[in-house]
N, C-alpha and C. Protein backbone atom coordinates (compact mmCIF):
# COMPACT_ATOMS: atom_id res chain seq x y z
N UNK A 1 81.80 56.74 116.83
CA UNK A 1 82.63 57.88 116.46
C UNK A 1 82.59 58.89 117.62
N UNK A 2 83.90 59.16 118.05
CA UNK A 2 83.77 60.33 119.40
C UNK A 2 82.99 61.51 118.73
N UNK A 3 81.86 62.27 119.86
CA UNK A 3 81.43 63.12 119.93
C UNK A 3 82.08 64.10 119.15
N UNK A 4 83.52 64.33 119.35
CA UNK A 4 84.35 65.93 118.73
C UNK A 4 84.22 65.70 117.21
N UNK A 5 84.35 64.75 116.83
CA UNK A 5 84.52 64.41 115.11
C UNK A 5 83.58 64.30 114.22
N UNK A 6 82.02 64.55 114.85
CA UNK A 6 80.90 64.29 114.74
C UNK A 6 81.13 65.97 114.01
N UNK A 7 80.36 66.39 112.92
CA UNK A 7 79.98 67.40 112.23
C UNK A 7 79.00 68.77 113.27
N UNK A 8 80.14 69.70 113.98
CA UNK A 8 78.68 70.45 114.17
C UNK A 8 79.08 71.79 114.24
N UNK A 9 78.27 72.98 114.76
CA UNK A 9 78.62 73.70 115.02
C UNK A 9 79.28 74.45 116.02
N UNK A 10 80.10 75.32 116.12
CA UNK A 10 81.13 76.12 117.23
C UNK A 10 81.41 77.67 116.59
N UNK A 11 81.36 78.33 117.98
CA UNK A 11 81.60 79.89 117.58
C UNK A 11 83.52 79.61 117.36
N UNK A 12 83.38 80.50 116.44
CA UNK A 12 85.17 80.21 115.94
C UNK A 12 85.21 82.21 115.60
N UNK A 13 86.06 82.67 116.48
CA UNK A 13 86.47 84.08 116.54
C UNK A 13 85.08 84.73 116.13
N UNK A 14 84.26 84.63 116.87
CA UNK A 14 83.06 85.51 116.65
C UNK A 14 82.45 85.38 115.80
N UNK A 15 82.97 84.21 115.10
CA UNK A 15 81.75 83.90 113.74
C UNK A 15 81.10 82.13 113.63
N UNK A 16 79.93 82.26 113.45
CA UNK A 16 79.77 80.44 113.41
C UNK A 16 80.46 79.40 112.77
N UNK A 17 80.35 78.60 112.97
CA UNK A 17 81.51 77.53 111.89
C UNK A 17 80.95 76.19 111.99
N UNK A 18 81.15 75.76 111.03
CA UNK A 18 80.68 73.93 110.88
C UNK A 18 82.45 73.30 110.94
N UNK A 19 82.42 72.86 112.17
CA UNK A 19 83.47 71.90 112.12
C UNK A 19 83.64 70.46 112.24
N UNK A 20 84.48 69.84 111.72
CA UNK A 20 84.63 68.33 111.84
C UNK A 20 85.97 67.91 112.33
N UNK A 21 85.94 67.35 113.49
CA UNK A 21 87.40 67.02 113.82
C UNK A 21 88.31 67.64 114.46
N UNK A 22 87.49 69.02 114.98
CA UNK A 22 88.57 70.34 115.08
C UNK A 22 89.01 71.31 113.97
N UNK A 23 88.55 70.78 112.24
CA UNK A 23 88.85 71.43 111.36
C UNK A 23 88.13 72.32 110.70
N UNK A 24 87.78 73.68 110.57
CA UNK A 24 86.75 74.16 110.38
C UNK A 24 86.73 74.17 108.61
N UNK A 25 84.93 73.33 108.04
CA UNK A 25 84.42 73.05 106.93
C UNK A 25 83.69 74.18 106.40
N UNK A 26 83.22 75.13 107.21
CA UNK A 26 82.54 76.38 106.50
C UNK A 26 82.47 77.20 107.42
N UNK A 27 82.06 78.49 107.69
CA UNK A 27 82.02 79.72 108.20
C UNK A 27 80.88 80.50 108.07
N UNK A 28 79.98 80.83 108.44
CA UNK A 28 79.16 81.82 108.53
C UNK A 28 79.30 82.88 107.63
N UNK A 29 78.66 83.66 106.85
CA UNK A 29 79.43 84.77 105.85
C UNK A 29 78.98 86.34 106.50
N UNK A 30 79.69 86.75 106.63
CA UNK A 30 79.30 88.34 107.18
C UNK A 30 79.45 88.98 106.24
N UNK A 31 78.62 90.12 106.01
CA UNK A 31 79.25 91.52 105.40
C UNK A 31 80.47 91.98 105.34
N UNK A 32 80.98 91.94 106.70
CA UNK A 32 82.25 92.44 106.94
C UNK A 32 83.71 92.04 107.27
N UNK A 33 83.39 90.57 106.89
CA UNK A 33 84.34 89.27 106.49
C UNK A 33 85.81 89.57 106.20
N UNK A 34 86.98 89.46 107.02
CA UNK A 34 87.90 89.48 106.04
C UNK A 34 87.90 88.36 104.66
N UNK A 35 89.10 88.50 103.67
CA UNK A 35 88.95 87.44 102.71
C UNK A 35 89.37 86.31 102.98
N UNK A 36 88.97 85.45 102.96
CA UNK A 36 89.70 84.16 103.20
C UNK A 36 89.22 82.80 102.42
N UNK A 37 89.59 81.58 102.71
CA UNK A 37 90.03 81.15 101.71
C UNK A 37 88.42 80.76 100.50
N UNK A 38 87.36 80.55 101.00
CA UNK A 38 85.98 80.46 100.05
C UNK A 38 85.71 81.46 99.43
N UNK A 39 86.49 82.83 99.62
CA UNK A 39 86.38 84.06 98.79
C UNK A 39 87.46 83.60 97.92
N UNK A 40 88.42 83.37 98.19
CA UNK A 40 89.03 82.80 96.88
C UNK A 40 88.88 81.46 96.22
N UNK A 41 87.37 81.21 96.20
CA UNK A 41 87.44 80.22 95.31
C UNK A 41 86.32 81.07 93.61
N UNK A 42 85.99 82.16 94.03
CA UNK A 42 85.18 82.63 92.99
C UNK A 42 85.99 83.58 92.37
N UNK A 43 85.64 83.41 90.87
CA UNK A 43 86.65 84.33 90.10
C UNK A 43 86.39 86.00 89.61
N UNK A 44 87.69 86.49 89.75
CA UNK A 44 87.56 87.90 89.70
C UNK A 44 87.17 88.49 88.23
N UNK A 45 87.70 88.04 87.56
CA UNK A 45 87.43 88.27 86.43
C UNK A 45 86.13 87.73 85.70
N UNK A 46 85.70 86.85 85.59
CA UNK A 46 84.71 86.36 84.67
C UNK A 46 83.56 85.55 85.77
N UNK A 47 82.27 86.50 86.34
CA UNK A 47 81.52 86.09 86.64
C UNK A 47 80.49 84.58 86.37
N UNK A 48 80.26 83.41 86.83
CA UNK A 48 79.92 82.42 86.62
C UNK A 48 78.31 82.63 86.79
N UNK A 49 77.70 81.64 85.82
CA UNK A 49 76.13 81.56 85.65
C UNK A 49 75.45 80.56 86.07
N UNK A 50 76.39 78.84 85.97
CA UNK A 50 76.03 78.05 86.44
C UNK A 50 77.47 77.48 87.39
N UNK A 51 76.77 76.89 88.61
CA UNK A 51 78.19 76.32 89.48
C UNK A 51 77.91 75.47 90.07
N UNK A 52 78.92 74.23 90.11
CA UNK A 52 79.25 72.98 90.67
C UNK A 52 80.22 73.17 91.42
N UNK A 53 79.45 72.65 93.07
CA UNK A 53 80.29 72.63 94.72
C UNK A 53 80.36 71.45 94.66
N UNK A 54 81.47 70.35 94.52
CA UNK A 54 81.71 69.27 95.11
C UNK A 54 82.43 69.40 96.26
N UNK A 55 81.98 69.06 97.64
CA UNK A 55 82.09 69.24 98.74
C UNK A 55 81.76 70.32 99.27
N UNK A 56 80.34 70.53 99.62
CA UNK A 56 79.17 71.63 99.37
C UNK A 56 79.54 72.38 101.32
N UNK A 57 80.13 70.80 102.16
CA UNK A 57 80.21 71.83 103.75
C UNK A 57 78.67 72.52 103.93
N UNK A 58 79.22 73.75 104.96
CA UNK A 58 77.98 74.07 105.35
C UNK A 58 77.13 75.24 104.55
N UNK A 59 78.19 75.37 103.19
CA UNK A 59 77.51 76.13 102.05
C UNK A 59 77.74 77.74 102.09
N UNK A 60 79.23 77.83 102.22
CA UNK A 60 79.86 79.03 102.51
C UNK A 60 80.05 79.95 100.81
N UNK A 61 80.20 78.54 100.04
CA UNK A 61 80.89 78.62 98.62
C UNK A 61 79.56 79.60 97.66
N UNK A 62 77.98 78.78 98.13
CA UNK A 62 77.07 79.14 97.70
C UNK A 62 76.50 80.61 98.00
N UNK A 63 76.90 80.63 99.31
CA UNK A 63 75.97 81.74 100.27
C UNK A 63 77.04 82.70 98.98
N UNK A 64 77.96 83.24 99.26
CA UNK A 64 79.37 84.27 98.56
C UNK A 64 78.71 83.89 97.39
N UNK A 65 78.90 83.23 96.64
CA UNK A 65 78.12 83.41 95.60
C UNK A 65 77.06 83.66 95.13
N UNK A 66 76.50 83.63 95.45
CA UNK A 66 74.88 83.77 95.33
C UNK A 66 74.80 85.87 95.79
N UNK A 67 75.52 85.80 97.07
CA UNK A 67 75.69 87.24 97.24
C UNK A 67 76.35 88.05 96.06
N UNK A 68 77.09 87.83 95.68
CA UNK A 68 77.99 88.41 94.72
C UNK A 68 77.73 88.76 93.15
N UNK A 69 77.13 87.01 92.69
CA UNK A 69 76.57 87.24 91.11
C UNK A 69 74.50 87.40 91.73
N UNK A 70 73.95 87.26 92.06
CA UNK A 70 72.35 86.93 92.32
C UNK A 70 72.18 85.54 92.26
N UNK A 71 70.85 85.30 92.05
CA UNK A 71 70.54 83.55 91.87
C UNK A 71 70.65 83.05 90.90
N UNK A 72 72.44 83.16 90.67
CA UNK A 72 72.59 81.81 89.61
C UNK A 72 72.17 80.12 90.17
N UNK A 73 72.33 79.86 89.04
CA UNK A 73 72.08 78.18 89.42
C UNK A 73 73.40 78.02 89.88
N UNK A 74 73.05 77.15 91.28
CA UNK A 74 74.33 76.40 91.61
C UNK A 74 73.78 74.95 92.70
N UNK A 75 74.50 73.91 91.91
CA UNK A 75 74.17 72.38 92.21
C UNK A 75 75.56 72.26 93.22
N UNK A 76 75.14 71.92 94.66
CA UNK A 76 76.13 71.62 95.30
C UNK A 76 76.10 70.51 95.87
N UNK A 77 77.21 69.15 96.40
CA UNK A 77 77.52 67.99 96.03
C UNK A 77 78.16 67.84 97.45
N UNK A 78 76.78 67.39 98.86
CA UNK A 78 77.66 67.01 99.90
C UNK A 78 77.50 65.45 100.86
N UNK A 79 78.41 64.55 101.09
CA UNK A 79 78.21 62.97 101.25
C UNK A 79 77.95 63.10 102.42
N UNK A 80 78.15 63.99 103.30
CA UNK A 80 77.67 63.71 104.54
C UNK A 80 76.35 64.00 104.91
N UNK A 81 75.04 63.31 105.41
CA UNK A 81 73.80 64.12 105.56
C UNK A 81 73.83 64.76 106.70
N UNK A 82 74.95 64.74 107.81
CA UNK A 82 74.53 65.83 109.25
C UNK A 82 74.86 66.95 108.68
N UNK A 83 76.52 67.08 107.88
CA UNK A 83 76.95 68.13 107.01
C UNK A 83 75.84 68.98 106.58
N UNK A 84 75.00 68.09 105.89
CA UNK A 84 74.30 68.85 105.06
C UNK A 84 73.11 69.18 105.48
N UNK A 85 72.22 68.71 106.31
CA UNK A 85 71.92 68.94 107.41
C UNK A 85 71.93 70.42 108.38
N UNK A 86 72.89 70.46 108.73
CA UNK A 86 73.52 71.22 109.12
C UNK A 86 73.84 72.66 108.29
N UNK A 87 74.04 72.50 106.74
CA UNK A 87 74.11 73.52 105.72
C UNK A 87 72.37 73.93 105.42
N UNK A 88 71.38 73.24 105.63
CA UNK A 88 70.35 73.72 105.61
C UNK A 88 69.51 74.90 106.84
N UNK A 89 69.80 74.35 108.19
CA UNK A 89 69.28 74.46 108.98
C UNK A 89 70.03 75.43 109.62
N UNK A 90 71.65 75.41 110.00
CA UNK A 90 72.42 76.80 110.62
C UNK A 90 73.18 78.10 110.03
N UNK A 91 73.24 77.32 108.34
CA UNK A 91 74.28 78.23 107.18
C UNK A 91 72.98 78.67 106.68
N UNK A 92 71.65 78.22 106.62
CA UNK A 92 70.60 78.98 105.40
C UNK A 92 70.49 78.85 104.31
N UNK A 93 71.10 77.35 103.92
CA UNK A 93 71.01 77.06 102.96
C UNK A 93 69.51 76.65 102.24
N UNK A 94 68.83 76.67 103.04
CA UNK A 94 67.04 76.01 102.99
C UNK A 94 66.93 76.99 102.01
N UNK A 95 67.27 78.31 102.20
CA UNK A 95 66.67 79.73 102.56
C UNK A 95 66.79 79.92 100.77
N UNK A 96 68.25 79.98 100.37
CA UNK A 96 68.38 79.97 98.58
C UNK A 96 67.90 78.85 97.96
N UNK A 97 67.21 80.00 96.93
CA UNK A 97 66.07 79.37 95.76
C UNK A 97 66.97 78.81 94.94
N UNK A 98 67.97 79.06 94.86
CA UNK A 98 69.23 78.82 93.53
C UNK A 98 69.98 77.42 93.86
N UNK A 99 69.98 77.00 94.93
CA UNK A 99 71.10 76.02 95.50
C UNK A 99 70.48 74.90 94.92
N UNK A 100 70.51 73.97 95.05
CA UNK A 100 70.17 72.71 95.10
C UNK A 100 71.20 71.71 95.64
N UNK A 101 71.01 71.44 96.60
CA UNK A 101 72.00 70.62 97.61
C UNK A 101 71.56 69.19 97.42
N UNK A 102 72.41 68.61 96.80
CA UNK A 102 72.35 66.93 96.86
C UNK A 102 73.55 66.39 97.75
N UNK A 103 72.99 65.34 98.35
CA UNK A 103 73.20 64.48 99.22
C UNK A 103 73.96 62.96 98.00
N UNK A 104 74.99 63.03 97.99
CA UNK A 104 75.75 62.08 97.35
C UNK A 104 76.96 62.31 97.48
N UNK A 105 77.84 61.13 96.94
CA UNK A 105 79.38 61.03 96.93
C UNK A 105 79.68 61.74 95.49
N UNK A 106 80.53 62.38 95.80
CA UNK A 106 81.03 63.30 94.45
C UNK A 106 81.20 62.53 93.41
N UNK A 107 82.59 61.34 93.78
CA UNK A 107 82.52 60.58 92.86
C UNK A 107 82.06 59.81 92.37
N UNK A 108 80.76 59.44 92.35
CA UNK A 108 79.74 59.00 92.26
C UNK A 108 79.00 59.76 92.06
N UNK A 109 78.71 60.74 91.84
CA UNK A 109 77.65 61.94 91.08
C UNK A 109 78.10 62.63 90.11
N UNK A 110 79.07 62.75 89.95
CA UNK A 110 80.19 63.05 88.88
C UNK A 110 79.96 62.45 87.53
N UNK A 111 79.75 60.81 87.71
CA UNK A 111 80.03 59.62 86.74
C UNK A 111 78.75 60.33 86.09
N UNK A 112 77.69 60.51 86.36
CA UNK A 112 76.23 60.58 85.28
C UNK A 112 76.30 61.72 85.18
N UNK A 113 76.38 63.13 85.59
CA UNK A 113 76.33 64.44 85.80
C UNK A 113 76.40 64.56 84.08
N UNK A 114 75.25 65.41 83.21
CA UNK A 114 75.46 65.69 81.80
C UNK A 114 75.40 67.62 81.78
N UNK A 115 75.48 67.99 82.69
CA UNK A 115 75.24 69.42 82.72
C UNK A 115 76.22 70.34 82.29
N UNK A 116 76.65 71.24 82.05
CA UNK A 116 77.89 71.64 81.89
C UNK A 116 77.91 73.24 82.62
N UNK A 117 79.03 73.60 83.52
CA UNK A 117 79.10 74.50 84.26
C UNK A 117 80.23 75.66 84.50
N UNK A 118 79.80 76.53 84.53
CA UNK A 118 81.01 77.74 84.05
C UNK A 118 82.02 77.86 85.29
N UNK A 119 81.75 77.18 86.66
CA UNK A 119 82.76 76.93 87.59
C UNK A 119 82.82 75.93 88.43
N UNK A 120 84.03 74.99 88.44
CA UNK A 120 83.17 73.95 89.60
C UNK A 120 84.30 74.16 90.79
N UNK A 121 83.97 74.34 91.80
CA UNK A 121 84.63 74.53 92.87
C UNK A 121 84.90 73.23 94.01
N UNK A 122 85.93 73.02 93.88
CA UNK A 122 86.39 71.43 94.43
C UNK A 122 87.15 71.80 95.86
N UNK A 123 86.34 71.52 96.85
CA UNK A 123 86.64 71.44 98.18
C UNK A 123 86.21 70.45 99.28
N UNK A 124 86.74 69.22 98.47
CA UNK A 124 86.17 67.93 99.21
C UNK A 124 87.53 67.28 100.36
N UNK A 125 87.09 68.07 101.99
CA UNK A 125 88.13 67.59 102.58
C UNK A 125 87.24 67.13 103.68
N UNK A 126 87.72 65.93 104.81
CA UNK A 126 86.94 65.69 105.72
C UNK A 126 88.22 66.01 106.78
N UNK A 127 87.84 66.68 107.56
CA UNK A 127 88.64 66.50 109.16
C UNK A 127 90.14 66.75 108.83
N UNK A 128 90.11 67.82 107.73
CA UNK A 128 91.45 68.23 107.83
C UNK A 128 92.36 66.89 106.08
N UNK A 129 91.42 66.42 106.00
CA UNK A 129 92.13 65.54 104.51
C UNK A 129 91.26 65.27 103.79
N UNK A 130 92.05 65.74 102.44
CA UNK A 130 91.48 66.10 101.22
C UNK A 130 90.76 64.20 100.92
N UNK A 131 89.83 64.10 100.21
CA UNK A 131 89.62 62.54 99.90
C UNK A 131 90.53 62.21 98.88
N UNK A 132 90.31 61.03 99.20
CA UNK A 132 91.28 60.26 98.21
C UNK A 132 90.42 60.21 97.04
N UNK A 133 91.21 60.32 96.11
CA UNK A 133 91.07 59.95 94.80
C UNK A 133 90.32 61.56 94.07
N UNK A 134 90.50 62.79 94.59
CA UNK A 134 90.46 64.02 94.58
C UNK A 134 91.35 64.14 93.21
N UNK A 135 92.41 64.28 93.29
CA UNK A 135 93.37 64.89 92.51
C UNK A 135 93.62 63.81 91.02
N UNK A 136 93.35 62.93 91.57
CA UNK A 136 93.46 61.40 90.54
C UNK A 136 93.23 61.69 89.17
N UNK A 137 93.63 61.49 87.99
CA UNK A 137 93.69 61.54 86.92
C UNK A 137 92.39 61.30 86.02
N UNK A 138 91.87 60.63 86.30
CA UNK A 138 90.76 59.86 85.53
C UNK A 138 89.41 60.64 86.40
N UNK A 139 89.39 61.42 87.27
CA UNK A 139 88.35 62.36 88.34
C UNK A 139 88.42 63.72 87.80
N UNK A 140 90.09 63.85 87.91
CA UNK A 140 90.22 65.31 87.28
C UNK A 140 89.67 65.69 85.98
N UNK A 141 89.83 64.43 84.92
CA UNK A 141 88.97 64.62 83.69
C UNK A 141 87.51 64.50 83.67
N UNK A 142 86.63 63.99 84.92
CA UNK A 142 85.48 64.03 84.60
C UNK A 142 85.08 65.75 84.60
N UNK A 143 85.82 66.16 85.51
CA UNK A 143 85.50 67.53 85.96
C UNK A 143 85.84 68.43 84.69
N UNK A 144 87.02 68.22 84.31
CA UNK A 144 87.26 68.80 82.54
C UNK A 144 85.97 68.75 82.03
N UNK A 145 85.65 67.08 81.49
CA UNK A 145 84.53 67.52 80.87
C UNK A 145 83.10 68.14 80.71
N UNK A 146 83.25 68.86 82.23
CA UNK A 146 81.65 69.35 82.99
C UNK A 146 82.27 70.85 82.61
N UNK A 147 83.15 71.70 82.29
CA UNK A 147 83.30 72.28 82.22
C UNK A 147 83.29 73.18 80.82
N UNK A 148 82.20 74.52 80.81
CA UNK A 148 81.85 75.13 79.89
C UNK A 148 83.39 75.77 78.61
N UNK A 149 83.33 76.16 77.81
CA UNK A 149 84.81 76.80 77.11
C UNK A 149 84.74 78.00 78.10
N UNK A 150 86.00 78.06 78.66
CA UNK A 150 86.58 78.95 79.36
C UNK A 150 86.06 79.17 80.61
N UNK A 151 85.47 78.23 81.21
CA UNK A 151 85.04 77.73 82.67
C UNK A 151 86.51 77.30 83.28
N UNK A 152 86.27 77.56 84.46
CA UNK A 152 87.40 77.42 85.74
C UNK A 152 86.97 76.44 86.81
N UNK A 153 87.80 75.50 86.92
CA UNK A 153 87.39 74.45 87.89
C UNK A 153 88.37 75.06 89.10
N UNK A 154 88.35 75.72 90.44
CA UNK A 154 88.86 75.61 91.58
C UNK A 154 89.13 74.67 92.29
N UNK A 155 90.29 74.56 92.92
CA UNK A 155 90.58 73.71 94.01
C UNK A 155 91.29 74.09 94.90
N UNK A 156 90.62 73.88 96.33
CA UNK A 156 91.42 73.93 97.51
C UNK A 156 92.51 73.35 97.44
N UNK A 157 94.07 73.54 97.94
CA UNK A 157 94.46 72.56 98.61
C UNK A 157 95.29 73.05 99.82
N UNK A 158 95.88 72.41 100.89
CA UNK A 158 96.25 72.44 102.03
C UNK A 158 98.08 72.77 101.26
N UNK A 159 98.55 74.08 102.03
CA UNK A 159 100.19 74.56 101.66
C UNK A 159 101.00 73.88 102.93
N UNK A 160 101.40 72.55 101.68
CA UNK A 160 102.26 71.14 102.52
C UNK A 160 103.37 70.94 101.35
N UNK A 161 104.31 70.21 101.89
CA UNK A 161 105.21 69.76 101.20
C UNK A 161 104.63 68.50 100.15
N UNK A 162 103.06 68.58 100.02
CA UNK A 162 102.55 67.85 98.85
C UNK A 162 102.23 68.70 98.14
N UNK A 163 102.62 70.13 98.13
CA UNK A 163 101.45 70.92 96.79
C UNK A 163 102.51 70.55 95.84
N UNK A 164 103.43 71.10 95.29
CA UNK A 164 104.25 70.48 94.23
C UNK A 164 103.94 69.42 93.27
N UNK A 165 103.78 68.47 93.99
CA UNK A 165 103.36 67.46 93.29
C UNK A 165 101.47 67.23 93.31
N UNK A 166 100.58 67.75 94.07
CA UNK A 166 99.57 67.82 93.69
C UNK A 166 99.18 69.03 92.67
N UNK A 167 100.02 70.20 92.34
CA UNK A 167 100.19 70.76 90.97
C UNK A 167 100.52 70.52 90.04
N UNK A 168 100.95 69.44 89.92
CA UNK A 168 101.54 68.79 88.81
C UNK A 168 100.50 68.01 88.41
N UNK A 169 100.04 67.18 88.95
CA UNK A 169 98.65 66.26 88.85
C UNK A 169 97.33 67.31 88.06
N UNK A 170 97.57 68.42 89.00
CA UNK A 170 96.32 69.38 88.25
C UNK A 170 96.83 69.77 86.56
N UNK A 171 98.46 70.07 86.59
CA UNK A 171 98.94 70.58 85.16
C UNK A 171 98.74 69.60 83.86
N UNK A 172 98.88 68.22 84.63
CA UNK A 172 98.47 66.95 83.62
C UNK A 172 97.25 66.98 82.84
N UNK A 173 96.17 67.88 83.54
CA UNK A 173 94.46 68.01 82.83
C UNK A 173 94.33 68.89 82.79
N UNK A 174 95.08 70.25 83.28
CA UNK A 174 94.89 71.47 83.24
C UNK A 174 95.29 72.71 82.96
N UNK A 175 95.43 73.68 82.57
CA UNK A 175 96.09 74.87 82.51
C UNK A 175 95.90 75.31 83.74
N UNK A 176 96.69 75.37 84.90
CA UNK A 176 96.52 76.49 85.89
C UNK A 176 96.60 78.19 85.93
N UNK A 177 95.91 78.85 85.84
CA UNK A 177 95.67 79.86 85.89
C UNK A 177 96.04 81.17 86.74
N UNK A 178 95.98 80.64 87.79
CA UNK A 178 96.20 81.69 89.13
C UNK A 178 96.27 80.40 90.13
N UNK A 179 97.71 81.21 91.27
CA UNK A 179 97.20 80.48 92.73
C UNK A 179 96.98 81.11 93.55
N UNK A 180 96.17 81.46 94.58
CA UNK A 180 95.98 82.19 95.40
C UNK A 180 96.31 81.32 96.66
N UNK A 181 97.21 82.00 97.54
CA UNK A 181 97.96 81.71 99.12
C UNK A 181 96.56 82.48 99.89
N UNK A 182 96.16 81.85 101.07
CA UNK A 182 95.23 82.37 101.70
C UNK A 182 95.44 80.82 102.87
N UNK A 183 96.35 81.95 103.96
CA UNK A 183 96.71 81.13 105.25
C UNK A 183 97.07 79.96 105.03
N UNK A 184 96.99 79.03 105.48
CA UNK A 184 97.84 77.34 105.15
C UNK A 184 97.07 76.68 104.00
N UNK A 185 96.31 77.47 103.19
CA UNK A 185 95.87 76.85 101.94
C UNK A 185 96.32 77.74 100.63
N UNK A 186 95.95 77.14 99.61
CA UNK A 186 96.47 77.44 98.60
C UNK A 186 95.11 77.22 97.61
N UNK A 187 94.24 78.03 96.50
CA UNK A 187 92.91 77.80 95.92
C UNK A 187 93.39 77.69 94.66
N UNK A 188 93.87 76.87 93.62
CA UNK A 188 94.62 77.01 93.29
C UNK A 188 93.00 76.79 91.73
N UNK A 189 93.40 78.07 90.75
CA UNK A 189 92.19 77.91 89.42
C UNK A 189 92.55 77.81 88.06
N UNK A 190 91.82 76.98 87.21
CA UNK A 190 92.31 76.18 86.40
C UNK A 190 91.37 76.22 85.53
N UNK A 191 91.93 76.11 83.87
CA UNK A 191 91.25 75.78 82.68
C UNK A 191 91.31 74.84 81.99
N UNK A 192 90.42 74.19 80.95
CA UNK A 192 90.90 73.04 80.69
C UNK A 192 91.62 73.08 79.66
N UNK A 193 92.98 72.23 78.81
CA UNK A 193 93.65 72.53 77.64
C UNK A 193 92.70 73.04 76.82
């Protein structure tokens, strides 16, 4: 695998970044951050207690959270080990008592998962594409059923001439809620019927 595509870090406008591919997977969190798009994956209204990161990156989702509510529990879900790796050792993820970073394939940690969680935040993209079988019907419901009454499952997605129809896929299992536009993505949050 060429060197560039390999998971690492790069200063990106004055702030650190975990990139893959050229695509940047997480960001460093500052104080003084504009908002962008991992700030919109946590909800304004109804603070979360327990949270599920499938596609955990370099743990941008956790750090904001964890800042925001204190040390809730939050189980985050990443397949790559340099990724994650990398979320321990340059993002600080070692550092929170609350995280628990597992090293597995989502969909495949998903299947046994009996916990149930007041947000799960779905941002499983490698190198600029979302994985396959993300949006899929029979995935989207496992995630339904991990989800507390009146829990919000988030999802990234990339603002392409596929959101249309990858909203529709989400409307099939979901009530969508809010979308939030934030630069060429779209965070788009959801309840279950």
């Amino acid at each position: 695998m060429p060197s560039e595509t390999l998971p690492h870090v790069e200063d990106r406008d004055g702030r650190k970044a975990l990139v893959v591919g050229d695509y940047v997977q997480s960001i460093a969190v500052e104080d003084d951050h504009p908002f962008d798009v991992w700030d919109a994956f946590i909800p304004r209204h109804r603070l979360p207690w327990r949270v599920l990161i499938l596609g955990a990156g370099g743990g941008t989702i956790a750090t904001l959270l964890t800042q925001r509510c204190g040390p809730i529990r939050i189980v985050a879900i990443e397949r790559d080990p340099a990724v994650a790796r990398l979320a321990r050792e340059e993002f600080g993820l070692i550092h929170l008592d609350n995280v628990e970073l597992i090293e597995a394939d989502a969909f495949t940690w998903i299947e046994t998962c009996t916990e149930a969680f007041d947000l799960i935040c779905v941002d499983m993209y490698v190198a600029g594409e979302i994985a396959h079988g993300t949006l899929a019907t029979p995935f989207l419901r496992q995630i339904a059923a991990l989800l507390t009454p009146g829990g919000i499952a988030a999802f990234n997605l990339f603002s392409s001439k596929r959101i249309t129809e990858q909203l529709h896929r989400l409307a099939r299992v979901f009530n969508i809620v809010e979308r939030i536009p934030i630069g060429g993505n779209v965070v788009v949050h959801v309840m279950r019927d």
